[in-house]
C-alpha atoms as a PDB file:
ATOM      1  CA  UNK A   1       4.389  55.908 -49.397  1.00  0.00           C
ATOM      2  CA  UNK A   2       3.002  52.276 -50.052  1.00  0.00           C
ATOM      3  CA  UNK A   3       0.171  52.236 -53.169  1.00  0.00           C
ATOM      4  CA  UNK A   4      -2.949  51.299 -50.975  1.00  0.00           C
ATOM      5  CA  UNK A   5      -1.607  54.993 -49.169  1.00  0.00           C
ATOM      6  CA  UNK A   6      -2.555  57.183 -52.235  1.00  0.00           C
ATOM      7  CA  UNK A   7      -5.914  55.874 -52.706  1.00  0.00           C
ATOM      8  CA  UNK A   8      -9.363  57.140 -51.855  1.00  0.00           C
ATOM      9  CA  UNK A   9     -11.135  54.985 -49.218  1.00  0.00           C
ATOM     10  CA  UNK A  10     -15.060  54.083 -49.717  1.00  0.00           C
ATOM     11  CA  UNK A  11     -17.127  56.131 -47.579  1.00  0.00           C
ATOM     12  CA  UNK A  12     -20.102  55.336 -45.156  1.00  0.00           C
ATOM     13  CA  UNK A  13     -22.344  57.458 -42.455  1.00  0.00           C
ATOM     14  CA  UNK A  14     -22.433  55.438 -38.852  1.00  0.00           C
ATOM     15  CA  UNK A  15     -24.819  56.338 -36.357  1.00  0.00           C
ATOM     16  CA  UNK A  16     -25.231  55.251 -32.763  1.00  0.00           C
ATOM     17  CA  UNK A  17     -27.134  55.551 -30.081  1.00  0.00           C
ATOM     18  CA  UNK A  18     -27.478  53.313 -26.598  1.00  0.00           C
ATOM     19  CA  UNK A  19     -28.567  53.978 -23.047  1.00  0.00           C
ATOM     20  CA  UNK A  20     -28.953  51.834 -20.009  1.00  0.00           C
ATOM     21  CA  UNK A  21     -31.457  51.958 -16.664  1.00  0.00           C
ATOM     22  CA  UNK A  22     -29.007  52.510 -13.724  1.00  0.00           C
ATOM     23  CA  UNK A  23     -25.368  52.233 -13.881  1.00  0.00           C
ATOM     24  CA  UNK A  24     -24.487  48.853 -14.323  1.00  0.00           C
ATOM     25  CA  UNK A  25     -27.864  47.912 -15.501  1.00  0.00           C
ATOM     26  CA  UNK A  26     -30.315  46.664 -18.433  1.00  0.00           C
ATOM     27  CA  UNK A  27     -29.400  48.609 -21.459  1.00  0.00           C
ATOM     28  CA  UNK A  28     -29.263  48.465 -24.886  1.00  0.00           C
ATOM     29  CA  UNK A  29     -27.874  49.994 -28.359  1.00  0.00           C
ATOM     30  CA  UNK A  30     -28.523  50.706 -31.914  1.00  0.00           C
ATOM     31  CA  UNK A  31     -26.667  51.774 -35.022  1.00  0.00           C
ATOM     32  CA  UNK A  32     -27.664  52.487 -38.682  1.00  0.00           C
ATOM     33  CA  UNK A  33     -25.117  52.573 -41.159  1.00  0.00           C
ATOM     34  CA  UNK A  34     -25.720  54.269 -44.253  1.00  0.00           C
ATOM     35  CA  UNK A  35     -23.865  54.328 -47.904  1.00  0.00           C
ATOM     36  CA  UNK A  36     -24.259  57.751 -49.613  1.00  0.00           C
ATOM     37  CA  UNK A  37     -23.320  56.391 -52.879  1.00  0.00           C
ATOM     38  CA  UNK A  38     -26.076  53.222 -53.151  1.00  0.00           C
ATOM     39  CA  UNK A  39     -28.183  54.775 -50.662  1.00  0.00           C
ATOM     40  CA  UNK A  40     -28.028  51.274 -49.067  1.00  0.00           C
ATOM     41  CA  UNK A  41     -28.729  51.089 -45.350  1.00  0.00           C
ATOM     42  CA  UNK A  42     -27.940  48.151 -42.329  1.00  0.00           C
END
């Protein structure tokens, strides 16, 4: 098992969302990603 193996991994919250008006059509997306820790959002 390599070092980087055994360690914990920073956490974040990703959600998404996206829709579009007929299939293929105009759509669009969204996504907020959140950090528990800082409370920090993008």
């Amino acid at each position: 098992m390599s070092e980087a193996a055994g360690k914990a991994r920073p956490q974040v919250m990703l959600f998404t969302d996206g829709a579009c008006s007929g299939n293929p059509g105009p759509g669009g997306w969204a996504f907020i990603l959140q950090h528990p820790v800082s409370g920090k959002e993008l």
